[in-house]
C-alpha atoms as a PDB file:
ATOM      1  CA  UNK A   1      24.992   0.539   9.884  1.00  0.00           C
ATOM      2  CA  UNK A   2      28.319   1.658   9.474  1.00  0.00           C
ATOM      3  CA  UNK A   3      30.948   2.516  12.188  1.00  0.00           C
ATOM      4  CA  UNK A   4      31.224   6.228  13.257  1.00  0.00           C
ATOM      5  CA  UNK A   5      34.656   7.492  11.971  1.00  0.00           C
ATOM      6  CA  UNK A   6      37.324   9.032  14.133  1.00  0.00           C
ATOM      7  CA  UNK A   7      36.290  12.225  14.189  1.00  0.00           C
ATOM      8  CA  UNK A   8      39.633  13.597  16.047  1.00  0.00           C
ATOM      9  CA  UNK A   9      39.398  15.765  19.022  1.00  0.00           C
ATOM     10  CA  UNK A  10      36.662  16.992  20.486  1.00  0.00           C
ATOM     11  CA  UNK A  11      37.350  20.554  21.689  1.00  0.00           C
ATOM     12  CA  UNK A  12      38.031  21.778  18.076  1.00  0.00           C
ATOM     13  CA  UNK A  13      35.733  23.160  15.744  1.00  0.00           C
ATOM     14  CA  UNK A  14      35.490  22.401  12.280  1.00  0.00           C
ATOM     15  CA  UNK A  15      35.061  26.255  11.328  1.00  0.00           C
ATOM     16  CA  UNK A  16      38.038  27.698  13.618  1.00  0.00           C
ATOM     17  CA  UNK A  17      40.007  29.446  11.250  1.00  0.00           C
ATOM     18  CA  UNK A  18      38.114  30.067   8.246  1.00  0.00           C
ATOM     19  CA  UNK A  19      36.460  32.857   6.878  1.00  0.00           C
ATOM     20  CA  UNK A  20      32.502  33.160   6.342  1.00  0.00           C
ATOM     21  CA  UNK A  21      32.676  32.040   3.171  1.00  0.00           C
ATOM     22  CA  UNK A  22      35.059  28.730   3.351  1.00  0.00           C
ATOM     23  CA  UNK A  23      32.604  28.064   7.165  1.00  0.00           C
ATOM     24  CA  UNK A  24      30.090  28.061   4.095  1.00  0.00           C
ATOM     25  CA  UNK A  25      31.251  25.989   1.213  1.00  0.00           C
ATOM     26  CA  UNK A  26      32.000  23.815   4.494  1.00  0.00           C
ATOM     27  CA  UNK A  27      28.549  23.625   5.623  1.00  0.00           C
ATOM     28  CA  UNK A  28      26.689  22.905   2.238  1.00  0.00           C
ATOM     29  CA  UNK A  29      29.553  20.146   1.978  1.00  0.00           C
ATOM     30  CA  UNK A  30      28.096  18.723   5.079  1.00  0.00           C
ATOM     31  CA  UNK A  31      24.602  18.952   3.681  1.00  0.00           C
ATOM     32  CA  UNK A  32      25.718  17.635   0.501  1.00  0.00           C
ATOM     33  CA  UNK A  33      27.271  14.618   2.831  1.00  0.00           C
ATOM     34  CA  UNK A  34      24.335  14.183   5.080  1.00  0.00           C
ATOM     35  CA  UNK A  35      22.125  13.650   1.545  1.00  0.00           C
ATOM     36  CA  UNK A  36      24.254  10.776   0.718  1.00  0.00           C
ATOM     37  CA  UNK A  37      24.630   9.163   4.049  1.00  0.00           C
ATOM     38  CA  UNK A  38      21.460   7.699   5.146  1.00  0.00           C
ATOM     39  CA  UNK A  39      21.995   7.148   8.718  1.00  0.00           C
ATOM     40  CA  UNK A  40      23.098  10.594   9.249  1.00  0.00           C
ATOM     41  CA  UNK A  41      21.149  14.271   9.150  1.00  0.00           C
ATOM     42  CA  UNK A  42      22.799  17.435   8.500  1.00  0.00           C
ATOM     43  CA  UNK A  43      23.091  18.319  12.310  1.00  0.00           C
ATOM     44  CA  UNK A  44      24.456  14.793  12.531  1.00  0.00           C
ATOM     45  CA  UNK A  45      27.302  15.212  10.340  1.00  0.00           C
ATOM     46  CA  UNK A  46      28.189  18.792  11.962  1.00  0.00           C
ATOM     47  CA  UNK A  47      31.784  18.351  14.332  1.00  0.00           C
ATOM     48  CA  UNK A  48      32.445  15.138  12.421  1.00  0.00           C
ATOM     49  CA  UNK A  49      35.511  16.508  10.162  1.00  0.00           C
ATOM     50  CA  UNK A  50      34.007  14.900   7.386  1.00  0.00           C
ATOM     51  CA  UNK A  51      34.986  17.924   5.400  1.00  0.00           C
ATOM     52  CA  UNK A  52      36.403  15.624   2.095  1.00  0.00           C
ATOM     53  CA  UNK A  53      38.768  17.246   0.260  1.00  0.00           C
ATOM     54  CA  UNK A  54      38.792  14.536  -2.560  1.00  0.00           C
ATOM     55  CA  UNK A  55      35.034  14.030  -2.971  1.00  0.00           C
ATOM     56  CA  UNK A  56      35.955  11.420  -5.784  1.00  0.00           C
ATOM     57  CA  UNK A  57      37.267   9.149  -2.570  1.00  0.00           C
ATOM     58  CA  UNK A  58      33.912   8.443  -1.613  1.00  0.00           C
ATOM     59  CA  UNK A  59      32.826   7.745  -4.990  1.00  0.00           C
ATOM     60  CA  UNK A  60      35.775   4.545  -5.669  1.00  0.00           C
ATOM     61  CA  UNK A  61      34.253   1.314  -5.329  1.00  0.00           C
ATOM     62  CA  UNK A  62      30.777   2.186  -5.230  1.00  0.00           C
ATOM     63  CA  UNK A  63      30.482   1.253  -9.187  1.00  0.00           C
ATOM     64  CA  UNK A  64      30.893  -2.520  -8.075  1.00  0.00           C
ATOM     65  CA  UNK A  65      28.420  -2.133  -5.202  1.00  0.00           C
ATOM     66  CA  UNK A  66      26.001  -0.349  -7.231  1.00  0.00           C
ATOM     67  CA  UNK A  67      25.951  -3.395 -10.332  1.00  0.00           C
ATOM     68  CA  UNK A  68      26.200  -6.065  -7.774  1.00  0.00           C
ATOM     69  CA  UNK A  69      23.093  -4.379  -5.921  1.00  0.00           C
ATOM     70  CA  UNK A  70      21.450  -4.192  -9.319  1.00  0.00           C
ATOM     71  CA  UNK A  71      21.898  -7.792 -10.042  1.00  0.00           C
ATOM     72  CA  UNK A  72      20.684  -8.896  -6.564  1.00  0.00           C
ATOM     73  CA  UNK A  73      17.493  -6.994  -7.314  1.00  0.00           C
ATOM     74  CA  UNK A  74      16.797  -8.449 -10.675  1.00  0.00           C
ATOM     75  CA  UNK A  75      17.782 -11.988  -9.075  1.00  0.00           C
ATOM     76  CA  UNK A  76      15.127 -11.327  -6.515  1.00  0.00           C
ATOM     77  CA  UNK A  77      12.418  -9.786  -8.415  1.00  0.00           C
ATOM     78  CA  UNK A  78      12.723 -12.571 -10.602  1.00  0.00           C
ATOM     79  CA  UNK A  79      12.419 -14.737  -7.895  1.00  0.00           C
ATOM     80  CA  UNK A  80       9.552 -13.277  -6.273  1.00  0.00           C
ATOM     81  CA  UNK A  81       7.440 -13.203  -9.963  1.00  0.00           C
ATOM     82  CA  UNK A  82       8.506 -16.848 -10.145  1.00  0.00           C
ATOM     83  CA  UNK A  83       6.671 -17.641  -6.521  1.00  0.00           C
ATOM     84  CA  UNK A  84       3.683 -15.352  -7.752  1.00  0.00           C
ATOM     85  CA  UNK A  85       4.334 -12.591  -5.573  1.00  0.00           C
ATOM     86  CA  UNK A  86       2.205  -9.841  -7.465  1.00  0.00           C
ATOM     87  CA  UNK A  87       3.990  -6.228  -9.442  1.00  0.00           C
ATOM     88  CA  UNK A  88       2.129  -4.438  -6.913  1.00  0.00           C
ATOM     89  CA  UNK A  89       3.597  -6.064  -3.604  1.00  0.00           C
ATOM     90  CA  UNK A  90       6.971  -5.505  -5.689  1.00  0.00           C
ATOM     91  CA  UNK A  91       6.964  -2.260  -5.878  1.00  0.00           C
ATOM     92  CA  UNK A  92       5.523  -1.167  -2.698  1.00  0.00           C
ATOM     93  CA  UNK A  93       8.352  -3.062  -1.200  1.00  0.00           C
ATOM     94  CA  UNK A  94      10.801  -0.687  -3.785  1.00  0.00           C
ATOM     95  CA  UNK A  95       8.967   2.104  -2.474  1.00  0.00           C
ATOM     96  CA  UNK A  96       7.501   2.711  -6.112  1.00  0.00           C
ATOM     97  CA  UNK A  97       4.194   2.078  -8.139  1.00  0.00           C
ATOM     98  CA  UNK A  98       3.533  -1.219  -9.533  1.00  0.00           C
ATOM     99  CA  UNK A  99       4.245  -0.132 -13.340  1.00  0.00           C
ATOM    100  CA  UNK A 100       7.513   1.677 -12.192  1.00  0.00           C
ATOM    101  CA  UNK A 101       8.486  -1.574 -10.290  1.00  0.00           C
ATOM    102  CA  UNK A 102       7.733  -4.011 -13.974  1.00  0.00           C
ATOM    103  CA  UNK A 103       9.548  -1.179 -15.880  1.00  0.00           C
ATOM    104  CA  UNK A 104      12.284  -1.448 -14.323  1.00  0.00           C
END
């Protein structure tokens, strides 16, 4: 689980100042956010000031994680099929059907 960020101080709020529609371009951001962070909920990411004005920040680096994620899978999977753990167990334990789990 990751570390919460500084959030800065607590008595502001992160739609003082703006006008209905920048409090919602702000808000879908934060539902937009809360989508790709799995530990946190909509409501969770609310008073954060995660409000990311360079959206492409949060997408650096995650091309390395994502192959070296990919290649830990196949390494495993291939392991697993070598010790005769069925397609089935595989991809209940991807959280998808057995032929989705061989296809990919």
């Amino acid at each position: 689980m990751r570390d919460k960020p500084y959030a800065g101080p607590s008595d502001t709020n992160d739609f003082d100042g703006l006008s209905p529609d920048e409090m919602a371009k702000t808000l879908h951001e934060y539902q937009l956010l809360g989508e790709c962070f799995e530990t946190s909920n909509d409501e969770d990411m609310m008073g954060k000031g995660w409000a990311i004005d360079d959206p492409l920040s949060l997408v650096k680096g995650h091309g390395n994680n994502l192959r070296r994620a990919e290649r830990e899978l196949t390494a495993a999977v291939a392991l697993a099929r070598h010790q005769g753990v069925s397609w089935t167990a595989i991809g209940d334990a991807l959280d998808m059907s057995r032929a989705d789990a061989r296809e990919r």
